[in-house]
N, C-alpha and C. Protein backbone atom coordinates (compact mmCIF):
# COMPACT_ATOMS: atom_id res chain seq x y z
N UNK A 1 39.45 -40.84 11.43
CA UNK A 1 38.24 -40.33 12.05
C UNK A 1 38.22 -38.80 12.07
N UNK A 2 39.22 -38.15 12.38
CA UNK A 2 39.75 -36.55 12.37
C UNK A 2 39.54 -36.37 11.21
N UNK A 3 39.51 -36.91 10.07
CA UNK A 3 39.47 -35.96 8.59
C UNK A 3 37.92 -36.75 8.67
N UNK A 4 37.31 -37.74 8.66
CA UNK A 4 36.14 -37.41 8.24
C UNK A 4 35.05 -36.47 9.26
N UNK A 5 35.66 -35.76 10.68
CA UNK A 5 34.50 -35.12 11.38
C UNK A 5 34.86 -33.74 10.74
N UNK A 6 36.30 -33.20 9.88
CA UNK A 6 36.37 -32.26 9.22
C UNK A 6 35.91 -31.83 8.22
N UNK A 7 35.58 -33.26 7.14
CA UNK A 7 34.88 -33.30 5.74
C UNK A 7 33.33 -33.44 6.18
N UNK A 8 32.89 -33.88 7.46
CA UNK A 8 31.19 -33.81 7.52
C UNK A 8 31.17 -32.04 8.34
N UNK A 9 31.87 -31.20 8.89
CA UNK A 9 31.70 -30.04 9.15
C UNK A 9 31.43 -28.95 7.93
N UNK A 10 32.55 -29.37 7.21
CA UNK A 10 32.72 -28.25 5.85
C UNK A 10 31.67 -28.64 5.02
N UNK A 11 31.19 -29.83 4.53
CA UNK A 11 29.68 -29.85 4.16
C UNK A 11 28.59 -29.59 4.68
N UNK A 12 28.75 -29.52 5.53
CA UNK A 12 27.15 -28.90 6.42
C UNK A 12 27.43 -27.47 6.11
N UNK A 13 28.90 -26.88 6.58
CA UNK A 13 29.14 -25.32 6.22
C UNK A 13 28.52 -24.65 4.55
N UNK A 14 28.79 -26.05 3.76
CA UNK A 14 28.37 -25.63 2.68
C UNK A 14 26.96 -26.14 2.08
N UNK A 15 26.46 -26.93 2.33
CA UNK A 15 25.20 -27.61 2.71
C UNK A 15 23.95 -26.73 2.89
N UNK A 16 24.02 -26.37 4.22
CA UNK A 16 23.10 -25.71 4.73
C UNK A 16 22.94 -24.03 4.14
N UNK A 17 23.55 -23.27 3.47
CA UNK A 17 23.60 -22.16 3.08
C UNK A 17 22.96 -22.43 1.99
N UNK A 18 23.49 -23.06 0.74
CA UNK A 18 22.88 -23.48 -0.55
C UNK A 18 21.76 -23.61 -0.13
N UNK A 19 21.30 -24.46 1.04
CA UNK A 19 19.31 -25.15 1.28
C UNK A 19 18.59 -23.90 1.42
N UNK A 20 19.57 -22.71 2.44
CA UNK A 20 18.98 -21.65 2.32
C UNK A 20 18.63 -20.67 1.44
N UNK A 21 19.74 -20.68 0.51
CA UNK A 21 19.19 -20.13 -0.76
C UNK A 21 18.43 -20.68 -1.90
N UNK A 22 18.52 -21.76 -2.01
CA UNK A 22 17.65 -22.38 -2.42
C UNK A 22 16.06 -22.23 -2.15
N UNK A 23 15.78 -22.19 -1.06
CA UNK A 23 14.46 -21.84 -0.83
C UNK A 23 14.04 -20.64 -0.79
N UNK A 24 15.34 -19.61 -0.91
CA UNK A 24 14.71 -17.95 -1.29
C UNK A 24 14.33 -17.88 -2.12
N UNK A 25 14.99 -19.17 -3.18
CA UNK A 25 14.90 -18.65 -4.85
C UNK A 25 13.74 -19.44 -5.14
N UNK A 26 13.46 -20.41 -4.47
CA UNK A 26 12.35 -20.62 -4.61
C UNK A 26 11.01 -19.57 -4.44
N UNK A 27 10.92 -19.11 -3.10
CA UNK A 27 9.97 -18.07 -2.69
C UNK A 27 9.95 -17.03 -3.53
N UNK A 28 10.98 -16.72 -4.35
CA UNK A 28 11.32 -15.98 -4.94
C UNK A 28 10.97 -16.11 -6.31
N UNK A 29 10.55 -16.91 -6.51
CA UNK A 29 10.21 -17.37 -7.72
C UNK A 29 11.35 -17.41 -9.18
N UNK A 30 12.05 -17.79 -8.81
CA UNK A 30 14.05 -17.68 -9.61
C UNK A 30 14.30 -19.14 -9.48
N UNK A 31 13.26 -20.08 -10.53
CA UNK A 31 13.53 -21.67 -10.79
C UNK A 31 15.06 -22.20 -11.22
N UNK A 32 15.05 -21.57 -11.76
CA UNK A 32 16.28 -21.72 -12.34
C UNK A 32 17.54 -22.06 -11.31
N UNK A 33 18.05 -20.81 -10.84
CA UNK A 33 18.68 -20.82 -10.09
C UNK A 33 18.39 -21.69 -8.47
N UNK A 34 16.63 -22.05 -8.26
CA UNK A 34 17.15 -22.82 -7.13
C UNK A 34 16.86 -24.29 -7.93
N UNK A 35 16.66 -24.60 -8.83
CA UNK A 35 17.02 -26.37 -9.74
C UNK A 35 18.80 -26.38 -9.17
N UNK A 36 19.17 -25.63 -9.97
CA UNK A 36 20.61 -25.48 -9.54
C UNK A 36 21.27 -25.62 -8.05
N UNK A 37 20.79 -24.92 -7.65
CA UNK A 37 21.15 -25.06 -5.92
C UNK A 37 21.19 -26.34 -5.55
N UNK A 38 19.53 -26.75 -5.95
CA UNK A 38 19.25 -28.56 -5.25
C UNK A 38 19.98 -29.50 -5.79
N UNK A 39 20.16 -29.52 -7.23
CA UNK A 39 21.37 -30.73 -7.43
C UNK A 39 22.56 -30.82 -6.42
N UNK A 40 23.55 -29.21 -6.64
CA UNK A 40 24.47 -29.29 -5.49
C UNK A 40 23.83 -29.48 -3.70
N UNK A 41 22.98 -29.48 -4.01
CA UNK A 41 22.59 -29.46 -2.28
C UNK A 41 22.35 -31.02 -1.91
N UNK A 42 21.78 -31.75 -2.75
CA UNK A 42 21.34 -33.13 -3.11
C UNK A 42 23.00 -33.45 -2.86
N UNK A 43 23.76 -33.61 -3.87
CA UNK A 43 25.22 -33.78 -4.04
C UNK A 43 25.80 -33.73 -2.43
N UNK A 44 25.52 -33.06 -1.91
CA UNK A 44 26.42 -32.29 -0.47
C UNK A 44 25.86 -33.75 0.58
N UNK A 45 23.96 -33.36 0.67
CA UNK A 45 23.59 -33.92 1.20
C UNK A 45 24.30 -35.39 1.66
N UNK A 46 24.19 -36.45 -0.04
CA UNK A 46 24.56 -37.85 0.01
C UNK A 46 25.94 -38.10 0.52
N UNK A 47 26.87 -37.24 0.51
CA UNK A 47 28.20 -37.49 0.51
C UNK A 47 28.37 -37.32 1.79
N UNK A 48 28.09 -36.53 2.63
CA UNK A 48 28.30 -36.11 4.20
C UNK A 48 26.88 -37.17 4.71
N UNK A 49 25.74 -37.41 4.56
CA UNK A 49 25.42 -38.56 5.07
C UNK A 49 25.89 -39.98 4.67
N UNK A 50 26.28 -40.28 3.80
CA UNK A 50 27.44 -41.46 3.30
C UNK A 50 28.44 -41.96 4.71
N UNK A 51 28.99 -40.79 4.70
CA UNK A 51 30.04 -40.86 5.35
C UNK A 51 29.68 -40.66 6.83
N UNK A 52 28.17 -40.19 7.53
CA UNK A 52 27.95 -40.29 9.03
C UNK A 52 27.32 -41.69 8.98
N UNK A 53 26.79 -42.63 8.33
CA UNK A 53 26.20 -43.33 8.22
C UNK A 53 27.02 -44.83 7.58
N UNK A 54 28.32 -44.59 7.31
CA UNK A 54 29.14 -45.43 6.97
C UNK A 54 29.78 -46.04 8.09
N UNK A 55 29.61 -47.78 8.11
CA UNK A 55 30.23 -48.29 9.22
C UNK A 55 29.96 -48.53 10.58
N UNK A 56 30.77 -47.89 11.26
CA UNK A 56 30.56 -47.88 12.37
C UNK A 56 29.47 -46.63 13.16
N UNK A 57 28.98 -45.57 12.53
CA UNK A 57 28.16 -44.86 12.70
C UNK A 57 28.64 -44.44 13.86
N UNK A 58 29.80 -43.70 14.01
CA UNK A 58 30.10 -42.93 15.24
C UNK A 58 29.60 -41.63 15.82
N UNK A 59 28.88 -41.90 17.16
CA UNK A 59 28.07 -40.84 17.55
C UNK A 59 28.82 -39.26 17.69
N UNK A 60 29.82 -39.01 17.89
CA UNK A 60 30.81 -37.65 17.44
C UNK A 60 30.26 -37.60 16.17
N UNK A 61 30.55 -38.47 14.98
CA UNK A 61 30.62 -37.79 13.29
C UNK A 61 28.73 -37.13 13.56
N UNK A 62 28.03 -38.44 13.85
CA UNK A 62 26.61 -37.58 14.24
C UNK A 62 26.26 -35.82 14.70
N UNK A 63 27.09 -36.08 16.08
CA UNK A 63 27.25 -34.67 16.27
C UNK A 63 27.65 -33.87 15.87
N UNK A 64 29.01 -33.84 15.33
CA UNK A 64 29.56 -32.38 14.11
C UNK A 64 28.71 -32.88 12.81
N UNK A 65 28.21 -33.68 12.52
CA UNK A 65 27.25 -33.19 10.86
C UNK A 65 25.89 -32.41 11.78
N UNK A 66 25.63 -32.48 13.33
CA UNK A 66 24.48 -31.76 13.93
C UNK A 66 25.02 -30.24 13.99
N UNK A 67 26.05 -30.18 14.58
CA UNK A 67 26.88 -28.84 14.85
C UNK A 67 26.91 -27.96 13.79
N UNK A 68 27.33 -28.76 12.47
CA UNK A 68 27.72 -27.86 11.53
C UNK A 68 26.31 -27.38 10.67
N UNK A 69 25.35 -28.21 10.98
CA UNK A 69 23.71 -28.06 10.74
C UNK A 69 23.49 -26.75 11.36
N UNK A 70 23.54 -26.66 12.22
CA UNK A 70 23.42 -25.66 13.33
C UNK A 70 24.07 -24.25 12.58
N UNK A 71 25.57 -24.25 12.24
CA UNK A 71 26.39 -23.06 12.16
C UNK A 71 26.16 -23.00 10.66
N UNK A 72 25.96 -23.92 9.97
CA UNK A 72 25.39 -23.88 8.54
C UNK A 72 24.04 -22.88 8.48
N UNK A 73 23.16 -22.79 9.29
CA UNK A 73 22.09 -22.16 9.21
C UNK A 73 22.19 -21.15 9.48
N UNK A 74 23.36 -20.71 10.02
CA UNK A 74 23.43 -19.07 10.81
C UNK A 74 24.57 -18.68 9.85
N UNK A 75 25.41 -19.69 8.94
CA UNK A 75 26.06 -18.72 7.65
C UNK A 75 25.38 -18.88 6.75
N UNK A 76 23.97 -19.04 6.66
CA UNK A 76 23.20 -19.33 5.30
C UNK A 76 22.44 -18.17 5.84
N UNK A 77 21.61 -17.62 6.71
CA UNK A 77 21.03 -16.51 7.02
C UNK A 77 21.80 -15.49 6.74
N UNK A 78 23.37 -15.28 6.74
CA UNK A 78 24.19 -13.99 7.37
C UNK A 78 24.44 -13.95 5.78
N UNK A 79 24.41 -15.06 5.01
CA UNK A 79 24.52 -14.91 3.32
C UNK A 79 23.43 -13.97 2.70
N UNK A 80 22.64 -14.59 2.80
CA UNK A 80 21.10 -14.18 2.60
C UNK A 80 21.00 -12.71 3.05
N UNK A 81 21.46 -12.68 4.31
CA UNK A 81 20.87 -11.10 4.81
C UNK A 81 21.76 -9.89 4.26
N UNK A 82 23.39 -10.42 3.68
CA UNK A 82 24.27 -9.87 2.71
C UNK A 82 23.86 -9.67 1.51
N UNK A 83 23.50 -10.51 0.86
CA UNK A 83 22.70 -10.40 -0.76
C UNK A 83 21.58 -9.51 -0.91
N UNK A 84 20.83 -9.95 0.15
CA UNK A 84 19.26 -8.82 0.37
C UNK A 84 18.87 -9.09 -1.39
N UNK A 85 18.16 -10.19 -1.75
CA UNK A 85 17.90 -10.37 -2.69
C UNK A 85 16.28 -9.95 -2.87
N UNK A 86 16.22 -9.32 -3.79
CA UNK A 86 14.50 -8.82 -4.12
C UNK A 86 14.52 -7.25 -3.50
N UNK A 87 13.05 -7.16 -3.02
CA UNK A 87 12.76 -5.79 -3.01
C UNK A 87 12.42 -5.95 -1.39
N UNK A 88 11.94 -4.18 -0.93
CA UNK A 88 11.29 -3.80 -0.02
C UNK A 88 10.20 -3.01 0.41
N UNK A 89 9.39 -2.97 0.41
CA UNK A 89 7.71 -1.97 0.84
C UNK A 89 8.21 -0.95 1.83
N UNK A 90 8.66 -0.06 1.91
CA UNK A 90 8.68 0.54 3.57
C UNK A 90 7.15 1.30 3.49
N UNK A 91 6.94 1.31 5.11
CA UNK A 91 5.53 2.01 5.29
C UNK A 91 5.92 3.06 6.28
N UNK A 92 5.92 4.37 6.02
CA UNK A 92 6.60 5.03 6.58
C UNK A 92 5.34 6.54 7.49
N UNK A 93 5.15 6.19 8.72
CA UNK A 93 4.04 7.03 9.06
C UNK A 93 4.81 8.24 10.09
N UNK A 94 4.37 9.49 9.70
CA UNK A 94 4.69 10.42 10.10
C UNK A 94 3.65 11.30 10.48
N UNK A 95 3.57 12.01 12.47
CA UNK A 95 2.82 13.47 12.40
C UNK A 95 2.36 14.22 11.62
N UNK A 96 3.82 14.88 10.81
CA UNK A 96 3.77 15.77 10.05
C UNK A 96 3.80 15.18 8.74
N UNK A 97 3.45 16.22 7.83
CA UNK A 97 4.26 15.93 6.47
C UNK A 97 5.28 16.75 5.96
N UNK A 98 6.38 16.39 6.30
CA UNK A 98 7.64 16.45 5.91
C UNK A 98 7.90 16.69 4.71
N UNK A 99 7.81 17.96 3.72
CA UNK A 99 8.13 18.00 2.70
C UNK A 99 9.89 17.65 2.41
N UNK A 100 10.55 18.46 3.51
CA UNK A 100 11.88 18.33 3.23
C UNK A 100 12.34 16.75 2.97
N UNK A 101 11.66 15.42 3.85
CA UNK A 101 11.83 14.53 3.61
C UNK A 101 11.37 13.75 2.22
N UNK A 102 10.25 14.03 2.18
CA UNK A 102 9.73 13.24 0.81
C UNK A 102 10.60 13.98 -0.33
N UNK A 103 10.77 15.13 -0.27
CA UNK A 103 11.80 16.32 -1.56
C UNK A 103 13.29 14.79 -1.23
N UNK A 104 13.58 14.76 -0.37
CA UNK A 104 15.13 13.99 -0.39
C UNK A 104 14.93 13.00 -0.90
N UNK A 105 14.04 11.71 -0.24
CA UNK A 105 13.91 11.24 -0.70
C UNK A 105 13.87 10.35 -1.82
N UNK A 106 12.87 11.46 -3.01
CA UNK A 106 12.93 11.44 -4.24
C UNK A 106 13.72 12.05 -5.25
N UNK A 107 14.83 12.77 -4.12
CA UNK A 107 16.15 13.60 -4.96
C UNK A 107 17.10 11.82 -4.81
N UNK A 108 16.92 11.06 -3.82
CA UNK A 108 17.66 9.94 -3.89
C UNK A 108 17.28 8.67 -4.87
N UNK A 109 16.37 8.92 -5.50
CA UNK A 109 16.15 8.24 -6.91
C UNK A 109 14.83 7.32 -6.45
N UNK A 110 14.13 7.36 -5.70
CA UNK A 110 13.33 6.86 -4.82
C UNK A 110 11.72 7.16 -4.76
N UNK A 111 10.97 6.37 -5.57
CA UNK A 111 8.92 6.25 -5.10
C UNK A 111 8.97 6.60 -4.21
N UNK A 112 7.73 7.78 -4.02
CA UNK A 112 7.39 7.78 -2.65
C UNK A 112 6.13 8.34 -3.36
N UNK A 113 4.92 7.23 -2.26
CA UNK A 113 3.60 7.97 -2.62
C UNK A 113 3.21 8.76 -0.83
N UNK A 114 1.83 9.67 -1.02
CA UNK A 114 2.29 9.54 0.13
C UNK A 114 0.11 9.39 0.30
N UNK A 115 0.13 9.38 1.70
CA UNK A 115 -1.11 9.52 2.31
C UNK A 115 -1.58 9.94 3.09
N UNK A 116 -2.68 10.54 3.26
CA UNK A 116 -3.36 11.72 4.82
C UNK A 116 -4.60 10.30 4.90
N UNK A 117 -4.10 10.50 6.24
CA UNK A 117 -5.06 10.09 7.02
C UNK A 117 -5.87 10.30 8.88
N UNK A 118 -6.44 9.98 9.09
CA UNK A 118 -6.66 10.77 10.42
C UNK A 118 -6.34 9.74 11.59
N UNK A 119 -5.35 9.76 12.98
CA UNK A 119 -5.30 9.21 13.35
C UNK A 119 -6.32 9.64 14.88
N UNK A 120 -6.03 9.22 16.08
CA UNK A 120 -6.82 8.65 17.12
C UNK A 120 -6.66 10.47 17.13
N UNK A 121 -5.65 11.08 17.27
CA UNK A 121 -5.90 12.55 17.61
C UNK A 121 -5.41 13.61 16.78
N UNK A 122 -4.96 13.27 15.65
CA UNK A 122 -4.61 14.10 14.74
C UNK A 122 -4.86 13.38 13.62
N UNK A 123 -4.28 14.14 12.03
CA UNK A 123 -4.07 14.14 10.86
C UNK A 123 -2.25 13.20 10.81
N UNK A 124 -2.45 12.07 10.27
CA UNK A 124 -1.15 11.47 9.97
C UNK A 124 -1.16 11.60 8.45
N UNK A 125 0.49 11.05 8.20
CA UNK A 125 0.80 11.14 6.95
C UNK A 125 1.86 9.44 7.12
N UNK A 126 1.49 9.20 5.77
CA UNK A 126 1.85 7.83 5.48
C UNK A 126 2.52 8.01 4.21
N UNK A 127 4.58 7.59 4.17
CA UNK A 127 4.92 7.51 2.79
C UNK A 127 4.68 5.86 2.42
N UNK A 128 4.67 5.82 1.49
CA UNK A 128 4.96 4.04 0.79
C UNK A 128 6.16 4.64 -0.30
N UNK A 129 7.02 3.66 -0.03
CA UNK A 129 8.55 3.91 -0.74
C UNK A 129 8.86 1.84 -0.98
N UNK A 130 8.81 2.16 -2.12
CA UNK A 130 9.33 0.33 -3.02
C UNK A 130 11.20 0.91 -2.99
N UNK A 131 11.62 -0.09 -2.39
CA UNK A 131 13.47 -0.54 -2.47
C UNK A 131 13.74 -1.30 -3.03
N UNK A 132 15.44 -1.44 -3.16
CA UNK A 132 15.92 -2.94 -2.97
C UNK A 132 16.15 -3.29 -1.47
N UNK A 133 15.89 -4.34 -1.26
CA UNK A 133 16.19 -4.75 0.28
C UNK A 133 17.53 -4.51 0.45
N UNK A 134 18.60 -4.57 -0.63
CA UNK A 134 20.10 -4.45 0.17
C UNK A 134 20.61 -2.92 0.35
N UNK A 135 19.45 -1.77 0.26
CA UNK A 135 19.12 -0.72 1.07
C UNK A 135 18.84 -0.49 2.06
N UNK A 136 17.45 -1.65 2.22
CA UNK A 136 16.31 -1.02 3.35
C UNK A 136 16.84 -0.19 4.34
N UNK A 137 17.63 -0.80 5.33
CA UNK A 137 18.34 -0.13 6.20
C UNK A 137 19.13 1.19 6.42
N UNK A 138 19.67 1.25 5.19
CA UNK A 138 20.16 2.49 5.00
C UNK A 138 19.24 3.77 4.46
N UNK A 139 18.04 3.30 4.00
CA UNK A 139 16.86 4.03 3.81
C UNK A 139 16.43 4.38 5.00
N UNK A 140 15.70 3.57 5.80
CA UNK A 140 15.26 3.97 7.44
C UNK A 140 16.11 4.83 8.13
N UNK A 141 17.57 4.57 7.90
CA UNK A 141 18.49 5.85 8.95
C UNK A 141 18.21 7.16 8.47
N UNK A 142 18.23 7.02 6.84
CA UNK A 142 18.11 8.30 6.25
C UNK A 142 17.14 8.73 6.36
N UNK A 143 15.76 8.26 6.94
CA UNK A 143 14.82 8.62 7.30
C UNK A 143 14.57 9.04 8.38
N UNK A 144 15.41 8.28 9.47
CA UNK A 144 15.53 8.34 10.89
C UNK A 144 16.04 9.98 11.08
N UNK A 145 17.09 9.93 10.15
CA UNK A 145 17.83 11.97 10.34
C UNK A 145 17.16 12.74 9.91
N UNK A 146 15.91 12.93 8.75
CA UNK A 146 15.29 13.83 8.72
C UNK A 146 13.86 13.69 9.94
N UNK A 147 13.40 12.59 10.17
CA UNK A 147 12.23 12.53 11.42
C UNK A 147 12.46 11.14 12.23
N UNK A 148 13.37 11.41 13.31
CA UNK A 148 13.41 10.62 14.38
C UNK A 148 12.25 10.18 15.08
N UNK A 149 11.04 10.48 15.00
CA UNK A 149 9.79 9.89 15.35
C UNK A 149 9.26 9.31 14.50
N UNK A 150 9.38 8.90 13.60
CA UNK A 150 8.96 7.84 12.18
C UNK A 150 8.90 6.95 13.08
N UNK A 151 7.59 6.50 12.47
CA UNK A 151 7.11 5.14 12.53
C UNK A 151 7.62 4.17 11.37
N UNK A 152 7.92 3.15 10.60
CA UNK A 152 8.58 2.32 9.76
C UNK A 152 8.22 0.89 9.81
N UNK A 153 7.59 0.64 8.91
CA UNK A 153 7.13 -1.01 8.55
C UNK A 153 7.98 -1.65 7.58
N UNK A 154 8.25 -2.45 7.21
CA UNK A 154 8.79 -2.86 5.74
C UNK A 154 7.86 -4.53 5.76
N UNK A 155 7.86 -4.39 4.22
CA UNK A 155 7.22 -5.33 4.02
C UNK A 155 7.79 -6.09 2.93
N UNK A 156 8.12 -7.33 2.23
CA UNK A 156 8.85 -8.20 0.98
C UNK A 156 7.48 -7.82 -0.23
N UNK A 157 7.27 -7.43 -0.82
CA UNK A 157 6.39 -7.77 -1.53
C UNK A 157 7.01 -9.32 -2.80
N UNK A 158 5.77 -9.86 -3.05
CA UNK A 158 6.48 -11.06 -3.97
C UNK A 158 6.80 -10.36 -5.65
N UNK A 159 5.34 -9.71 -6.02
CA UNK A 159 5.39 -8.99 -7.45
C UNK A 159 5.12 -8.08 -7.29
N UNK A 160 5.04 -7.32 -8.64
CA UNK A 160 4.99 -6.33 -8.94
C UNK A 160 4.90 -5.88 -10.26
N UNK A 161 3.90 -4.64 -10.39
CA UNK A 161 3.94 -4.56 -12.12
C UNK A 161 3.32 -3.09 -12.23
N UNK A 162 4.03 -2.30 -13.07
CA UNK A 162 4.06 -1.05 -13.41
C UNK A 162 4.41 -0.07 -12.15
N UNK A 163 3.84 0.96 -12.37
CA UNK A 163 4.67 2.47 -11.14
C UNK A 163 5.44 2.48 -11.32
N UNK A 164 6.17 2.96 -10.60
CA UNK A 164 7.51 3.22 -10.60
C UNK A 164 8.45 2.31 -11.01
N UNK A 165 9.22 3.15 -12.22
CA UNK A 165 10.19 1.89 -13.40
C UNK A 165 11.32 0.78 -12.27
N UNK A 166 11.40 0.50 -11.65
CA UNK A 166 12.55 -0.35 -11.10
C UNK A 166 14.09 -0.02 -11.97
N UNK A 167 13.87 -0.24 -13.10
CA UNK A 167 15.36 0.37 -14.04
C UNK A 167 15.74 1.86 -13.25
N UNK A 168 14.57 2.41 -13.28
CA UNK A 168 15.16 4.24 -12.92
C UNK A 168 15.67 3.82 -11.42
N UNK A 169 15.02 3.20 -10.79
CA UNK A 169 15.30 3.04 -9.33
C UNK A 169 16.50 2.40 -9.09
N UNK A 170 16.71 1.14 -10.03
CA UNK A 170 18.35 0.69 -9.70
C UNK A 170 19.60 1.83 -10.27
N UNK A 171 19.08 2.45 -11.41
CA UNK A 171 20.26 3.77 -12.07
C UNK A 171 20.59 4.10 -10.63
N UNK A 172 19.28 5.59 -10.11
CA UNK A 172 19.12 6.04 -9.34
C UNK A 172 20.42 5.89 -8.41
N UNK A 173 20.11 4.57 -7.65
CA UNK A 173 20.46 4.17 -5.96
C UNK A 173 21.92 3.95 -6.42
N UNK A 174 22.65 3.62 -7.29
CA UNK A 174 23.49 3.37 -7.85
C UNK A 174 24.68 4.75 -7.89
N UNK A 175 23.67 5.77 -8.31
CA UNK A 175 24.41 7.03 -8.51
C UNK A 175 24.64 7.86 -7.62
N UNK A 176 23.74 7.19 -6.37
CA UNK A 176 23.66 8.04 -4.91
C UNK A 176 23.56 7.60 -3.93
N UNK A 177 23.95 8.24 -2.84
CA UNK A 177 24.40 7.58 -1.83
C UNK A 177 23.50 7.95 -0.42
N UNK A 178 22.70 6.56 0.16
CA UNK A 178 21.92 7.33 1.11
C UNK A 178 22.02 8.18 2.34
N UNK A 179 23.73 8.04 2.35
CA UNK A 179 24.87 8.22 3.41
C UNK A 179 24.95 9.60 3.63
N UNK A 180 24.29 10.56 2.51
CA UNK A 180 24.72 11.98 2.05
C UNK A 180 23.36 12.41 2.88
N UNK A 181 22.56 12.17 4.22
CA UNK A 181 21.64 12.83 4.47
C UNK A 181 22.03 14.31 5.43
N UNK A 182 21.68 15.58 5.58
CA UNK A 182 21.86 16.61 6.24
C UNK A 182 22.21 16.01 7.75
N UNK A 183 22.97 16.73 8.67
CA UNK A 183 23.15 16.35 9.84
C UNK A 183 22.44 17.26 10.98
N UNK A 184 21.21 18.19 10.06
CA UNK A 184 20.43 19.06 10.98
C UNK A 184 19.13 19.43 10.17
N UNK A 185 18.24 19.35 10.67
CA UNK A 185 17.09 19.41 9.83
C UNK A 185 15.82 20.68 9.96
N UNK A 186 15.53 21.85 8.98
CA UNK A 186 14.92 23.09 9.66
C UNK A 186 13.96 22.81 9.07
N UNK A 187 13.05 22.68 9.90
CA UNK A 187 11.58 22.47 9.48
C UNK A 187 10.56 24.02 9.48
């Protein structure tokens, strides 16, 4: 009974992550790779319900294939949020316009369009900057040190086609590091 509530844990551990990626790659539009996923996920599925559903149907094996459902979903998110697969929109609204920022920025290999617009009591400025998501974050800090009052949206976009080359943008981010921002900023 001890080895099968161990063999229905470690399949859910592995179970539930695959389902999760699987359906990125789906959203994602990457067939391929989630066909692939679902066979093994299919595979996982039958074998760990086989075995909660074999026999005597003991309400424990029930519960750790529930448990590991559970912790399966929170190492299939923490996968996912590691990979940061696809891209990112940031919407980046600022008081001012920050030349020193948009200049860095785009010294960091990085789109940036930008926009004036008028808000409730002034003139705002709006960058739009396309990422990879397994940036985003480190983009926003570096944004955060040149204007700590940034406003910051991000958005997934699904496609995309022409502007800014994506090739130059992966070289780019590759060759530099967003880590290198000034630790004082003279406006």
């Amino acid at each position: 009974m001890l080895v099968n509530l161990l063999v229905i844990f470690i399949l859910q551990l592995v179970y539930v992550p695959i389902m999760t990626l699987r359906t990125i790659f789906l959203v994602k539009n990457m067939r391929k790779a989630a066909s692939l996923l679902g066979i093994v996920e299919t595979l996982i599925s039958i074998f760990s319900l086989s075995i909660v559903f074999s026999g005597n149907q003991s309400i424990t094996e029930k519960l750790v294939y529930a448990v590991g459902f559970g912790v399966g979903l929170y190492l299939g998110t923490h996968i996912e949020n590691k990979l940061a697969i696809g891209y990112t929109t940031l919407y980046v609204n600022l008081m001012d316009r920050n030349e020193e920022l948009i200049e860095a920025l785009r010294n960091k290999g990085l789109g940036v369009t930008i926009f004036e617009g008028n808000g409730r009591d002034s003139k705002r400025y709006q960058l739009e900057i396309l990422t990879k998501r397994n940036v985003e974050i480190e983009v926003m800090n570096f944004i955060e040190q040149y204007d700590p009052k940034a406003f910051i949206v991000s958005y997934e976009p699904r496609r995309f086609k022409g502007g800014f080359l994506v090739k130059a943008m992966k070289k780019n981010m590759k060759n530099s590091s967003l880590k290198n921002a000034p630790t004082h900023m003279g406006r």
